[in-house]
N, C-alpha and C. Protein backbone atom coordinates (compact mmCIF):
# COMPACT_ATOMS: atom_id res chain seq x y z
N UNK A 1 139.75 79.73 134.07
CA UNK A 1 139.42 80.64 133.01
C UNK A 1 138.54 81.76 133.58
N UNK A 2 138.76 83.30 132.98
CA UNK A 2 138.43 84.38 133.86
C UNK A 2 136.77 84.44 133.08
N UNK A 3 135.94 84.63 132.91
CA UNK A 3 134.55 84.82 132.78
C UNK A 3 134.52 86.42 132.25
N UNK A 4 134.37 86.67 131.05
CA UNK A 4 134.24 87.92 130.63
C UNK A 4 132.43 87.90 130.25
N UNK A 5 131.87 89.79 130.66
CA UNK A 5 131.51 90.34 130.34
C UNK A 5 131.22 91.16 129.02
N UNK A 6 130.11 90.64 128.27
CA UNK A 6 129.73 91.11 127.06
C UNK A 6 128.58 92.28 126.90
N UNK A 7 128.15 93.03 128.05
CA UNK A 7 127.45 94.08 128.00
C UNK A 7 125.94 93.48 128.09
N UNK A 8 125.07 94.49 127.88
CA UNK A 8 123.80 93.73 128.29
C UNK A 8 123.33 93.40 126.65
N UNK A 9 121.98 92.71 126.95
CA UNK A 9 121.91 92.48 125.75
C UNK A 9 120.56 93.48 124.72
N UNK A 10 119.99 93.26 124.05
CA UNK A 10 119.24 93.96 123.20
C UNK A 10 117.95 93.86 124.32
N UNK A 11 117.68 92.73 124.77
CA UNK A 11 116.18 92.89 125.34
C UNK A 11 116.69 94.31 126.60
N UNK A 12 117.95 93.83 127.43
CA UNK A 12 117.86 94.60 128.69
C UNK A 12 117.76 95.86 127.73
N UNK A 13 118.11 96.06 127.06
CA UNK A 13 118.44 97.94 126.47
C UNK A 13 116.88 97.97 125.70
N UNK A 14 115.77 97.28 125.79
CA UNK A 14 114.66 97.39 125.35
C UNK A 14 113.86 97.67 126.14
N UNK A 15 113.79 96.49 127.49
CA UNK A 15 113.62 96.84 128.45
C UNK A 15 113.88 98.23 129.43
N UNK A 16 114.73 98.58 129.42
CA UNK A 16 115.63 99.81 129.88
C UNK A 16 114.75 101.20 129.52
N UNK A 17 114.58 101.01 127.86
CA UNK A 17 113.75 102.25 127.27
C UNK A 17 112.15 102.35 127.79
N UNK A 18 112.14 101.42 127.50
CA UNK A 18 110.55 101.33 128.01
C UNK A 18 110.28 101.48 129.53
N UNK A 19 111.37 101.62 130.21
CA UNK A 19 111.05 101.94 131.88
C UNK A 19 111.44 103.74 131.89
N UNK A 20 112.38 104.23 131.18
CA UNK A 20 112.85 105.29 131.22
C UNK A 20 112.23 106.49 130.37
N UNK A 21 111.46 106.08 129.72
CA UNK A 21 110.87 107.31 128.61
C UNK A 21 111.90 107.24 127.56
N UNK A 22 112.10 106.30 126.63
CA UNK A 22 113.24 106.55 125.66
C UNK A 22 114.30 106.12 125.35
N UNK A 23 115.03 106.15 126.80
CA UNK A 23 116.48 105.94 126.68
C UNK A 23 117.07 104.97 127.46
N UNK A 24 118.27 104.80 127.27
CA UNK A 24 119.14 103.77 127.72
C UNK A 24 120.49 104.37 128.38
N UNK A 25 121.63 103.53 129.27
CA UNK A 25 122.96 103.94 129.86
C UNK A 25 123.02 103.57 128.72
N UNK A 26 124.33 104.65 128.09
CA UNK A 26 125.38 104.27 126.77
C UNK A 26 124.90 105.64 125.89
N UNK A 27 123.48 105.82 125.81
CA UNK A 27 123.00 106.53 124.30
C UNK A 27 123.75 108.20 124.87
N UNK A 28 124.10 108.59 123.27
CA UNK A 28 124.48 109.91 123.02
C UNK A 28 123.19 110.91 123.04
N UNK A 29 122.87 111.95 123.99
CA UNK A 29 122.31 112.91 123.93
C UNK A 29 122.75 114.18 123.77
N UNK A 30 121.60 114.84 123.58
CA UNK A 30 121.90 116.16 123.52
C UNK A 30 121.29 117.24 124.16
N UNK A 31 121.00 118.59 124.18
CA UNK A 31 120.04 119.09 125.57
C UNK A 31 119.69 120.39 125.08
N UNK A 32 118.43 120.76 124.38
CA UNK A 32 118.47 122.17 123.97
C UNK A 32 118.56 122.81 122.54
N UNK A 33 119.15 124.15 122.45
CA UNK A 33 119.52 124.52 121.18
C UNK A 33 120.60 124.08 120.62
N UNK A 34 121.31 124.45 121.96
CA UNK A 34 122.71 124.45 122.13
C UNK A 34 123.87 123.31 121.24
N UNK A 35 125.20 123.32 121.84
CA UNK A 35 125.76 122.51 120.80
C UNK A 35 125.70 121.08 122.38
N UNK A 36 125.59 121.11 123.47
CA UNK A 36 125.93 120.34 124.32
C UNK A 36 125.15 118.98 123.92
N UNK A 37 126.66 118.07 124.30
CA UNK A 37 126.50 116.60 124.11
C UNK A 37 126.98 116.08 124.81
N UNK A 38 126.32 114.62 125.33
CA UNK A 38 126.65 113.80 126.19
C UNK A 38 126.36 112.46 126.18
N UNK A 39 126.55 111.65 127.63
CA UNK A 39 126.70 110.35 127.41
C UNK A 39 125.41 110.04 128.95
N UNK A 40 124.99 109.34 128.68
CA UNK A 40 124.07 109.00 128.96
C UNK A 40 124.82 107.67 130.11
N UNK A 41 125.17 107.92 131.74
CA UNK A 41 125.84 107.31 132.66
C UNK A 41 124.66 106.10 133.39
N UNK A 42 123.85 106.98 133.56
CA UNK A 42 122.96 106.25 134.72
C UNK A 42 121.45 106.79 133.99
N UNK A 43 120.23 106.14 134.63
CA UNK A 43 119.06 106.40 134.65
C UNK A 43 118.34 106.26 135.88
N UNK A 44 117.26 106.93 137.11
CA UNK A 44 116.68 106.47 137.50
C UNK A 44 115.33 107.48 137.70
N UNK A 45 114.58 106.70 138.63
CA UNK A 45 113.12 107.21 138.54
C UNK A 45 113.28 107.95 140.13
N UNK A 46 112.98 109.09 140.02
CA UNK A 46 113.21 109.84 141.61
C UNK A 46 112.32 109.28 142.69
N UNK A 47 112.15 109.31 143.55
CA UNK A 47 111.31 108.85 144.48
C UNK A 47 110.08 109.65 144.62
N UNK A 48 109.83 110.75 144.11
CA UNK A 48 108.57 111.80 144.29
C UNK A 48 107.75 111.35 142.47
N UNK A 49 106.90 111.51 142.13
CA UNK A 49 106.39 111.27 141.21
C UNK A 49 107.44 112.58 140.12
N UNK A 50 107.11 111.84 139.19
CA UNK A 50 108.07 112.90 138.01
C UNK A 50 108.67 112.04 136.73
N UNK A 51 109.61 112.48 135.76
CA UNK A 51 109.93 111.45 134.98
C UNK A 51 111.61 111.15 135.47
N UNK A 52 111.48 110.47 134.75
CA UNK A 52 113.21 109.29 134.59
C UNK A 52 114.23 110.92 134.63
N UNK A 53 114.87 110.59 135.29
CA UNK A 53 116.10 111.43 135.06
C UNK A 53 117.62 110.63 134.84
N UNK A 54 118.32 111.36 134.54
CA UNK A 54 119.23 110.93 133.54
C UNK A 54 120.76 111.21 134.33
N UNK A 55 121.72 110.63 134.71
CA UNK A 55 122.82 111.28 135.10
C UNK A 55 123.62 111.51 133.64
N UNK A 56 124.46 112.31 133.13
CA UNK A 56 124.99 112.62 131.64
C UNK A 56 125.96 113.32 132.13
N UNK A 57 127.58 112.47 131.09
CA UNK A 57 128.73 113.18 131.19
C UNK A 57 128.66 113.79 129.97
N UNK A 58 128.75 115.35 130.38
CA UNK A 58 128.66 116.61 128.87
C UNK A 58 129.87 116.46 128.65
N UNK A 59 130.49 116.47 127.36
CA UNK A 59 131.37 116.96 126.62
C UNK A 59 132.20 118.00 126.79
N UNK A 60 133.95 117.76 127.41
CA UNK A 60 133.87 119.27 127.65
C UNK A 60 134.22 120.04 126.14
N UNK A 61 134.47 120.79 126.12
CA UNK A 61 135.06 121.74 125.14
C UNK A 61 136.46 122.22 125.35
N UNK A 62 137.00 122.97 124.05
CA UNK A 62 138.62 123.23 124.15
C UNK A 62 138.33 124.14 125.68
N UNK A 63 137.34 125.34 126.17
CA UNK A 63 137.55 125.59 127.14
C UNK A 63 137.35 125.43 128.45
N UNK A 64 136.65 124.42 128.06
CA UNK A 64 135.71 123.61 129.15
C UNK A 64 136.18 122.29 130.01
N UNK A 65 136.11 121.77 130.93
CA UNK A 65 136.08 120.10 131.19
C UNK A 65 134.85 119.76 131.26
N UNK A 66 135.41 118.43 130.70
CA UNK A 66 133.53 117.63 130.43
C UNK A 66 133.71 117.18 132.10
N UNK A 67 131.92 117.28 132.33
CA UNK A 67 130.94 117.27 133.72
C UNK A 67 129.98 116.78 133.79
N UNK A 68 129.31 115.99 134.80
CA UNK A 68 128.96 115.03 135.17
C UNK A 68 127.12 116.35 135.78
N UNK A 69 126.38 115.96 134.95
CA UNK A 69 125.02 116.65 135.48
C UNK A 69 123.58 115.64 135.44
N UNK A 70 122.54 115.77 136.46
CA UNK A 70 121.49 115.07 136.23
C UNK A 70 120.21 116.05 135.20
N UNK A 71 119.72 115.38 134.94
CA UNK A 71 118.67 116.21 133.58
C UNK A 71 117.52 115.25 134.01
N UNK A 72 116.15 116.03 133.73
CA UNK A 72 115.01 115.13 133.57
C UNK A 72 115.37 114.52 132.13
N UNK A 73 115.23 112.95 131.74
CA UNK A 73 115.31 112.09 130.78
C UNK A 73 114.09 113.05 129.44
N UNK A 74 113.13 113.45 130.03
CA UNK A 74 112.23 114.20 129.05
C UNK A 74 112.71 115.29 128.26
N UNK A 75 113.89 115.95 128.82
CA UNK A 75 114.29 117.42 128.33
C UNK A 75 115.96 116.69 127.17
N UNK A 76 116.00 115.78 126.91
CA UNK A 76 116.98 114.99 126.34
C UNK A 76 116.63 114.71 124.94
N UNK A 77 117.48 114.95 123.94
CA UNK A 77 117.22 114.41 122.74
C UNK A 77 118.35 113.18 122.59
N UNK A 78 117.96 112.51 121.76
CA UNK A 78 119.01 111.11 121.41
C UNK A 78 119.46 111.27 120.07
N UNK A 79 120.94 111.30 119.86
CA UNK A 79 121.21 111.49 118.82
C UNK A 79 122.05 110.08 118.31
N UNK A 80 122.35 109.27 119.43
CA UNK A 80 123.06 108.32 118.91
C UNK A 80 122.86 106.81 119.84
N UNK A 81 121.71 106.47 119.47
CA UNK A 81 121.47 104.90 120.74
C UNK A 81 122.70 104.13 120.88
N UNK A 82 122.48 103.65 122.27
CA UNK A 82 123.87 102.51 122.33
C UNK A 82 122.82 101.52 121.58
N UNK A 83 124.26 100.63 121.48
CA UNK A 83 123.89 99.19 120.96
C UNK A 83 124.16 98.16 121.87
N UNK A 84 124.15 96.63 121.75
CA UNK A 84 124.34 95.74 122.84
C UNK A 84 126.05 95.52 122.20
């Protein structure tokens, strides 16, 4: 029998926020005035002092392809937390 994967659970994504300033891999952000939205890929802490930065796939648009950018985690709004 193959062993499935159920995602992490509520503590890791509790845990997770509380190391990152906020956020979690999964949560929907956003960045600005602007209409740009994204997904929240990766998190880590840079090696020079600073905050959590964020890797985020933006949304593309009808003229756009969605793209893969790092953001400081601080300059991020959350509009939609993952769940476990």
């Amino acid at each position: 029998m193959a062993a499935t994967w159920s995602g992490p659970s509520l503590a890791d994504i509790a845990q997770e926020r509380e190391e990152s300033g906020g956020y979690a891999v999964g949560d929907r952000v956003t960045f600005g005035q602007g209409p740009s939205a994204g997904l929240v890929l990766d998190l880590y802490r840079p090696s020079f002092y600073g905050p959590s930065r964020a890797l985020v796939l933006w949304d593309g648009t009808p003229d756009t392809a969605p793209r893969e950018d790092t953001i400081a985690a601080d300059q991020l709004t959350m509009t939609a937390p993952t769940t476990a």
